[in-house]
Protein backbone atom coordinates (compact mmCIF):
# COMPACT_ATOMS: atom_id res chain seq x y z
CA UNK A 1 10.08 -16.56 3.57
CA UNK A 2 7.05 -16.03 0.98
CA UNK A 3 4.64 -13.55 2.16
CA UNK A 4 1.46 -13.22 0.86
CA UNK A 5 -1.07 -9.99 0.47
CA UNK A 6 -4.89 -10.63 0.71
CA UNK A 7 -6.71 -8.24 -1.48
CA UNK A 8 -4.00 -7.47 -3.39
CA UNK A 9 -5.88 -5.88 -6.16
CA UNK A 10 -6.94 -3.27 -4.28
CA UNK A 11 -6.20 0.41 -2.99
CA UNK A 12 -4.09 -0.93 -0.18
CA UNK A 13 -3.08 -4.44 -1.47
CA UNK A 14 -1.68 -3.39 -4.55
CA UNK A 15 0.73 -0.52 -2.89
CA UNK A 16 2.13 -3.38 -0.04
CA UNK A 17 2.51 -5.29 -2.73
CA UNK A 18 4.91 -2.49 -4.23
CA UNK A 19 6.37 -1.77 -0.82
CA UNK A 20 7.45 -5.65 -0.41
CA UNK A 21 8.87 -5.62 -3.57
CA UNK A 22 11.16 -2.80 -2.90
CA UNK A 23 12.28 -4.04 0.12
CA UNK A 24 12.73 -7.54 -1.55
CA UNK A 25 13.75 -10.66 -2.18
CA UNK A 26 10.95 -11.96 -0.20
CA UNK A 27 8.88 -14.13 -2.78
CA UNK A 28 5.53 -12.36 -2.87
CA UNK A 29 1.95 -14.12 -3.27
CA UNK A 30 -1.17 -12.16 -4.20
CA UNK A 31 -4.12 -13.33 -3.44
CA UNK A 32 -7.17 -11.82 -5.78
CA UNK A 33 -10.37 -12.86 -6.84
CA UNK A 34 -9.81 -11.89 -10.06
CA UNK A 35 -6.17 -12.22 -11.83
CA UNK A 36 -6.64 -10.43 -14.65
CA UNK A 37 -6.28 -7.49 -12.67
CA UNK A 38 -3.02 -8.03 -11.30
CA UNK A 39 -1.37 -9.43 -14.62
CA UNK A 40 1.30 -6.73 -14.39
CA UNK A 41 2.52 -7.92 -11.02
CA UNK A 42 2.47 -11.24 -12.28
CA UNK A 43 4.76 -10.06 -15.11
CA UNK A 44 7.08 -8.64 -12.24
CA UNK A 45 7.65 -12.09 -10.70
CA UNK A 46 4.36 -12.20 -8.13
CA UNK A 47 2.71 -15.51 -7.52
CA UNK A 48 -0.94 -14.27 -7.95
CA UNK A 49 -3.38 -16.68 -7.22
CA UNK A 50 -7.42 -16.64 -7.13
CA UNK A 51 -9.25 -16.59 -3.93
CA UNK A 52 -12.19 -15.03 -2.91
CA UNK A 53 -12.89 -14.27 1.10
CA UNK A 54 -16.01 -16.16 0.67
CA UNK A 55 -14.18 -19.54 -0.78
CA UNK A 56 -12.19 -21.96 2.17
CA UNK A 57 -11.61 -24.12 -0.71
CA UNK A 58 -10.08 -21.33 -2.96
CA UNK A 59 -7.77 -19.66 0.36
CA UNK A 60 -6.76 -23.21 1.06
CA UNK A 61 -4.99 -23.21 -1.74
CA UNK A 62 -3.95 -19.50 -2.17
CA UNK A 63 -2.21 -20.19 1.82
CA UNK A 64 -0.35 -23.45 0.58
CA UNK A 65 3.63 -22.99 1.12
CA UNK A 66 3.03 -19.16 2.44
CA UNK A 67 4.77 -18.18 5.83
CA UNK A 68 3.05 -14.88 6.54
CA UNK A 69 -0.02 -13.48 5.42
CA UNK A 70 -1.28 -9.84 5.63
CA UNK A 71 -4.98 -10.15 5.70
CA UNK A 72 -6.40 -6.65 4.37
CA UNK A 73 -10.08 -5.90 6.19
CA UNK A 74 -13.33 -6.66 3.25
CA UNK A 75 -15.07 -4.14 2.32
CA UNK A 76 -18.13 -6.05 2.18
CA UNK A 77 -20.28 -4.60 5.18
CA UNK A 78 -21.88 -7.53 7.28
CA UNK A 79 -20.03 -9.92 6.02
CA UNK A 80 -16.72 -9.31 6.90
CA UNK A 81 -16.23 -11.28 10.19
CA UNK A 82 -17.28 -14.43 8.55
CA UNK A 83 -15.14 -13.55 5.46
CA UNK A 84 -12.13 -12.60 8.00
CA UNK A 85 -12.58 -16.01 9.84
CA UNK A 86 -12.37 -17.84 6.67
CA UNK A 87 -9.10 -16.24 6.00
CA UNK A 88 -8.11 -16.95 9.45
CA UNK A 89 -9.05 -20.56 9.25
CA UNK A 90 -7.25 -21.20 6.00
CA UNK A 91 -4.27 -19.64 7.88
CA UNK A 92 -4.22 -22.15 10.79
CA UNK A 93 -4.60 -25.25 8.34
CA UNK A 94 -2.23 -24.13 6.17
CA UNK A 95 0.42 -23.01 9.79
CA UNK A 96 0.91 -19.75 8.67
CA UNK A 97 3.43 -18.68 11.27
CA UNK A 98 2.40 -14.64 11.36
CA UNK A 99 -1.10 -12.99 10.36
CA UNK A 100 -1.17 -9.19 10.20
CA UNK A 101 -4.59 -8.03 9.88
CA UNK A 102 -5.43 -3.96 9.31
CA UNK A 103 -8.21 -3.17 12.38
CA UNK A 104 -8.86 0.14 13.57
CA UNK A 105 -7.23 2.49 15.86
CA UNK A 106 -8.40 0.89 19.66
CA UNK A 107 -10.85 -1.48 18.05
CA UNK A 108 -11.46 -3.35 21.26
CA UNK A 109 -13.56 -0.29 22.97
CA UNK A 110 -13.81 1.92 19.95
CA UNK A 111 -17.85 2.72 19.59
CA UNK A 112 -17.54 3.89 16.05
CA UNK A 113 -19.77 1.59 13.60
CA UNK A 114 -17.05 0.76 11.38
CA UNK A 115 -15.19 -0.93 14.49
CA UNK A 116 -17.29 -3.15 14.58
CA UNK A 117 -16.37 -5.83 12.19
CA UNK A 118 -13.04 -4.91 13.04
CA UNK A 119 -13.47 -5.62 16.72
CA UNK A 120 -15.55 -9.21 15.83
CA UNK A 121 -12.35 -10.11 13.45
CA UNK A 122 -9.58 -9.85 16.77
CA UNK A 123 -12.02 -11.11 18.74
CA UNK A 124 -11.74 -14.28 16.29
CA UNK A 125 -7.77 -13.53 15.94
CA UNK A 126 -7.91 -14.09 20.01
CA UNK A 127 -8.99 -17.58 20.36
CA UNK A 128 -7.16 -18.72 17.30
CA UNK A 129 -4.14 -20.84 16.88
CA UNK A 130 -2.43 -18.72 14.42
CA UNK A 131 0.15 -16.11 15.81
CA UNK A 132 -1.28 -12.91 14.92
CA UNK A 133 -0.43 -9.09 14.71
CA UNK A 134 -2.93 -6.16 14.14
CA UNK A 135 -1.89 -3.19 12.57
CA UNK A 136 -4.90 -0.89 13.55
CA UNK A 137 -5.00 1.59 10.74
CA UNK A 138 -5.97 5.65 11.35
CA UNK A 139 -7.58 7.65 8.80
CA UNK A 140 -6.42 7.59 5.26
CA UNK A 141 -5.96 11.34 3.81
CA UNK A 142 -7.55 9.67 0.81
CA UNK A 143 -10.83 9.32 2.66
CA UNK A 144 -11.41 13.08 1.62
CA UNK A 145 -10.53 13.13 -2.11
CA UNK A 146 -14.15 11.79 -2.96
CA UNK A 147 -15.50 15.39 -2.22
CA UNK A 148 -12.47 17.36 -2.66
CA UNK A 149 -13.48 18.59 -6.21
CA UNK A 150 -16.72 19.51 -4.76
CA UNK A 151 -15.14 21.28 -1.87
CA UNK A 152 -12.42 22.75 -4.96
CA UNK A 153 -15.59 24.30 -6.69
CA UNK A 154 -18.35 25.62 -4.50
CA UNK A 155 -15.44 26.99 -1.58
CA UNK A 156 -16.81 24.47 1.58
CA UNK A 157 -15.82 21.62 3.10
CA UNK A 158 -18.69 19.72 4.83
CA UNK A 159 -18.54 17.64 8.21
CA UNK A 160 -19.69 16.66 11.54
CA UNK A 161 -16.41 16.62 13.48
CA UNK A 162 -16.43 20.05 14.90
CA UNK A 163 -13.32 21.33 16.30
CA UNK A 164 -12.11 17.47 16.60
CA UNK A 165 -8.90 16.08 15.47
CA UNK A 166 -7.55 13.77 12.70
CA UNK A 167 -4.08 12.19 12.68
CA UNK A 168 -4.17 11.08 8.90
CA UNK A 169 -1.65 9.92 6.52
CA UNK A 170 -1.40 8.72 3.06
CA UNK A 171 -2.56 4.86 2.20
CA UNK A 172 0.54 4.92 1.02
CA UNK A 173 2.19 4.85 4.46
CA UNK A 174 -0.22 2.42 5.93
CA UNK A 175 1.18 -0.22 2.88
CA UNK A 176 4.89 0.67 3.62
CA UNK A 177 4.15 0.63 7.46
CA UNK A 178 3.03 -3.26 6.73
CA UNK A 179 5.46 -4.38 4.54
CA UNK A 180 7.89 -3.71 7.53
CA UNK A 181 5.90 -5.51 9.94
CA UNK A 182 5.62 -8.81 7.82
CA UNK A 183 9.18 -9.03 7.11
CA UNK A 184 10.33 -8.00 10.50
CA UNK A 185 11.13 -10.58 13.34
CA UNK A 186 9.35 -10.95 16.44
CA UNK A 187 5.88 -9.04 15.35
CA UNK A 188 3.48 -12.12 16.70
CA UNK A 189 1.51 -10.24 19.67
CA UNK A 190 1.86 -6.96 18.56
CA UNK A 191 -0.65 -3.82 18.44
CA UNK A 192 0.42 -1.06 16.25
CA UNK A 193 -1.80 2.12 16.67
CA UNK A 194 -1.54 3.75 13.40
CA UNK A 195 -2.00 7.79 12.57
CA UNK A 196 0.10 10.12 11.05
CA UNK A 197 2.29 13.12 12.87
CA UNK A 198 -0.25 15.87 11.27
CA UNK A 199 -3.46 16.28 13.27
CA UNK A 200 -5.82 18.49 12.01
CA UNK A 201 -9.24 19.76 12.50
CA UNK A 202 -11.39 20.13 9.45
CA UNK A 203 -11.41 23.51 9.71
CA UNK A 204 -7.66 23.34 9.25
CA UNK A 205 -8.05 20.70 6.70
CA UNK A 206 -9.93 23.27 4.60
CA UNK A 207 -7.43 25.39 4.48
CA UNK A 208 -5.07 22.51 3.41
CA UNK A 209 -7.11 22.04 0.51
CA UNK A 210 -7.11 25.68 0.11
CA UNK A 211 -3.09 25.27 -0.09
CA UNK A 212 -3.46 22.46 -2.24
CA UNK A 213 -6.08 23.91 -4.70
CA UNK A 214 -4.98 27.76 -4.52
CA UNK A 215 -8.60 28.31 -4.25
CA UNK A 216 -10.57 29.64 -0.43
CA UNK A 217 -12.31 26.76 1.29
CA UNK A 218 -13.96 26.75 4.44
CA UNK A 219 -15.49 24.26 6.74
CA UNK A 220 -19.04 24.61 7.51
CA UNK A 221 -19.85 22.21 10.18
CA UNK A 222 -23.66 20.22 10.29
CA UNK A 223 -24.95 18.43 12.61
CA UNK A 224 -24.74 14.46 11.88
CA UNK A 225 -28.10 13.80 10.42
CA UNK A 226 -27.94 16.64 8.00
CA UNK A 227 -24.00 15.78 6.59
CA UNK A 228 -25.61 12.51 6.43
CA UNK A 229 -28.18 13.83 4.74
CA UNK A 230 -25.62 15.60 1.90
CA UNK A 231 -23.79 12.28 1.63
CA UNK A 232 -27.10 10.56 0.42
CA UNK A 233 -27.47 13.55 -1.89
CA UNK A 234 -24.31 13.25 -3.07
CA UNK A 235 -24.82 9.59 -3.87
CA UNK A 236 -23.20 7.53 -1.17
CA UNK A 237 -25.36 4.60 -0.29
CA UNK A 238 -27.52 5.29 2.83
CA UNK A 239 -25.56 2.41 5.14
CA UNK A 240 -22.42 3.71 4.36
CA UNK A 241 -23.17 7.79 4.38
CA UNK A 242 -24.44 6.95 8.25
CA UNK A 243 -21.25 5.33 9.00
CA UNK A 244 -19.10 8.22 7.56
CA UNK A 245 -21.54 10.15 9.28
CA UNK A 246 -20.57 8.21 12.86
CA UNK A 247 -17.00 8.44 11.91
CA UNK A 248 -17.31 12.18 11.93
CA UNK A 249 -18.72 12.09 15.25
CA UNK A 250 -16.06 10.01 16.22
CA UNK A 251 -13.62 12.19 15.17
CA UNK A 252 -15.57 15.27 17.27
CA UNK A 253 -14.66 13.13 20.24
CA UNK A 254 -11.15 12.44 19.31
CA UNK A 255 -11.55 8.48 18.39
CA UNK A 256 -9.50 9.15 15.08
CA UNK A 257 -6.83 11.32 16.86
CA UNK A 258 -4.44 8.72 17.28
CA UNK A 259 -0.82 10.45 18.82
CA UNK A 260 0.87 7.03 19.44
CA UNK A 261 3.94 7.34 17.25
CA UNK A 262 4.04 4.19 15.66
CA UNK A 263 3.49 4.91 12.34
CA UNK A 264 6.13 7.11 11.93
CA UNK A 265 8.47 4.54 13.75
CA UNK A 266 7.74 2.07 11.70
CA UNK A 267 8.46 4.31 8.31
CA UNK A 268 11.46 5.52 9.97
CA UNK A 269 10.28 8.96 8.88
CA UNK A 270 7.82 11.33 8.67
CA UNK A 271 4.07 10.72 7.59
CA UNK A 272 3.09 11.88 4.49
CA UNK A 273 1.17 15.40 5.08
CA UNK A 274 -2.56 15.88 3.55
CA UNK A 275 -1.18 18.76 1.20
CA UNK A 276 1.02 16.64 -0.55
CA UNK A 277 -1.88 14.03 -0.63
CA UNK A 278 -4.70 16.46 -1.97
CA UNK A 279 -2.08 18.11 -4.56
CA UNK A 280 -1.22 14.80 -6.59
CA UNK A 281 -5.10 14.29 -6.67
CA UNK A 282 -6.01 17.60 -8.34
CA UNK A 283 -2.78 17.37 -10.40
C-alpha cells in the first residue's frame, strides 16, 4: 500500500511524513512543489515527486500507482477550494481508494472565516467518486508561538476569546493522529473531530507560558477590532489578522473547544500539553 502526503514540505506534511515512516513499511510518496526541500527524505527512501495544487497535469502524475492520499488544506486564501478540487480530481482519475483531507472541527455549520474553504472542500469531497475521510483538525498549540516572545518580554498575552475555551495540541499529534488513519482499515466515511484533552482559557494559557518561560504573564483581553488592530501592528497581513481575529471570537463562543475524544483515541495516549509545546520553543 503506498501512501502519499500532499504538502509534504511543510509544518504538517513533513512530521506525517516522519510519523508514517515510523510506523512503516508502507512505501511513502511526497508530493512537493519544490524537491529540493525534501532531499533528506528522499535520501531516507521517500518517493518525492513535484506537484503543485495549481497543476492537474503535475498531480496526475504525483497520484500515479498511489493507494491513499492525505491531502493537507493550502494555505493559499481564496484559492484553496479550486486547488483542493484539483487534488481531488487527480485522485478519482488516478482511483485512489482513500482521501484524508485535514478540515476543521464541525466545518459543515462552523461560522468561523477560516471554515470556509474548509467547508467548500467536503462539500466537493461529497459529490465525488473518491472514498474520502476528513480529519477535522482543532487548534495547533503552535498557533501561539508567533507572539510568545512578545508575550515572554512585555508580561501580556493579547486576545479576543474572553473566558472561552481551547482544546489544543501539538501539530505534532495532528501528523501522528493521520498517519494512523491512512494506514488503518475501514476509515472511508469517517469524521474525526480533532482537539486535545487540555482545554484552556487564555487566561490560563498565560499562565502556561508563565510555567513555560518562568517569567509573569497575563491575559489582557480586547475587543476584536482592536486585537485585530495589534495583529496589523505587529505585521500580520490585514486578511489574515481579521481571520485570527474571528477565530478568537470563535473561540469566546466555544467553536474551538472541541471535547470529542478522538484525538487522543487515535494516539492511543495523551495529547501533548501547551507547556511542553511553549518550552521546546523558548529552549
Amino acid at each position: 500500500m503506498t501512501v502519499a502526503v500532499t504538502g509534504a514540505s511543510g509544518q504538517l506534511g513533513r512530521l506525517v511524513v516522519e510519523a508514517l515512516l515510523r510506523a512503516g513499511p508502507t512505501p511513502v510518496v511526497a508530493i512537493v512543489r519544490d524537491p529540493a526541500k525534501v532531499a533528506d527524505l528522499a535520501v531516507r527512501g521517500v518517493d518525492v515527486r513535484q506537484a503543485d495544487y495549481g497543476d492537474p497535469s503535475a498531480l496526475a502524475r504525483a497520484l500515479d500507482g498511489v493507494e491513499r492520499v492525505l491531502l493537507i488544506s493550502g494555505n493559499e486564501f481564496g484559492a484553496r477550494v479550486a486547488q483542493h478540487t484539483n487534488v481531488i480530481r487527480a485522485a478519482e482519475r488516478a482511483g485512489v481508494e482513500l482521501l484524508a483531507y485535514t478540515s476543521i472541527p464541525g466545518a459543515t455549520d462552523n461560522p468561523l472565516i477560516l471554515a470556509q474553504e474548509h467547508r467548500g472542500t467536503e462539500a466537493v469531497l461529497a459529490e465525488s467518486t473518491v472514498p474520502h475521510v476528513l480529519l477535522r483538525n482543532g487548534w495547533y498549540w503552535e498557533n501561539y508561538l508567533g507572539g510568545l516572545a512578545h508575550a515572554v518580554e512585555s508580561g501580556v498575552l493579547h486576545g479576543a476569546a474572553g473566558e472561552g475555551r481551547v482544546a489544543g495540541a501539538a501539530r505534532a499529534d495532528y501528523a501522528e493522529a493521520a498517519a494512523t488513519v491512512l494506514t488503518a482499515e475501514a476509515q472511508a466515511g469517517a469524521v474525526y473531530e480533532l482537539g486535545g484533552g487540555e482545554s484552556l482559557t487564555y487566561s490560563e494559557l498565560a499562565q502556561v507560558i508563565s510555567e513555560a518561560a518562568g517569567k509573569p504573564v497575563r491575559y489582557e483581553n480586547l475587543p476584536e477590532d482592536d486585537y485585530v488592530a495589534v495583529l496589523v501592528q505587529a505585521g500580520l497581513p490585514a486578511e489574515y489578522a481579521k481571520a485570527l481575529g474571528d477565530a478568537d471570537a470563535g473561540i469566546a463562543r466555544g467553536i474551538l473547544d472541541v471535547r470529542s475524544g478522538d484525538l487522543e483515541k487515535l494516539l492511543g495516549r495523551p495529547a501533548t500539553g501547551a507547556v511542553e509545546v511553549f518550552r521546546g520553543a523558548l529552549g
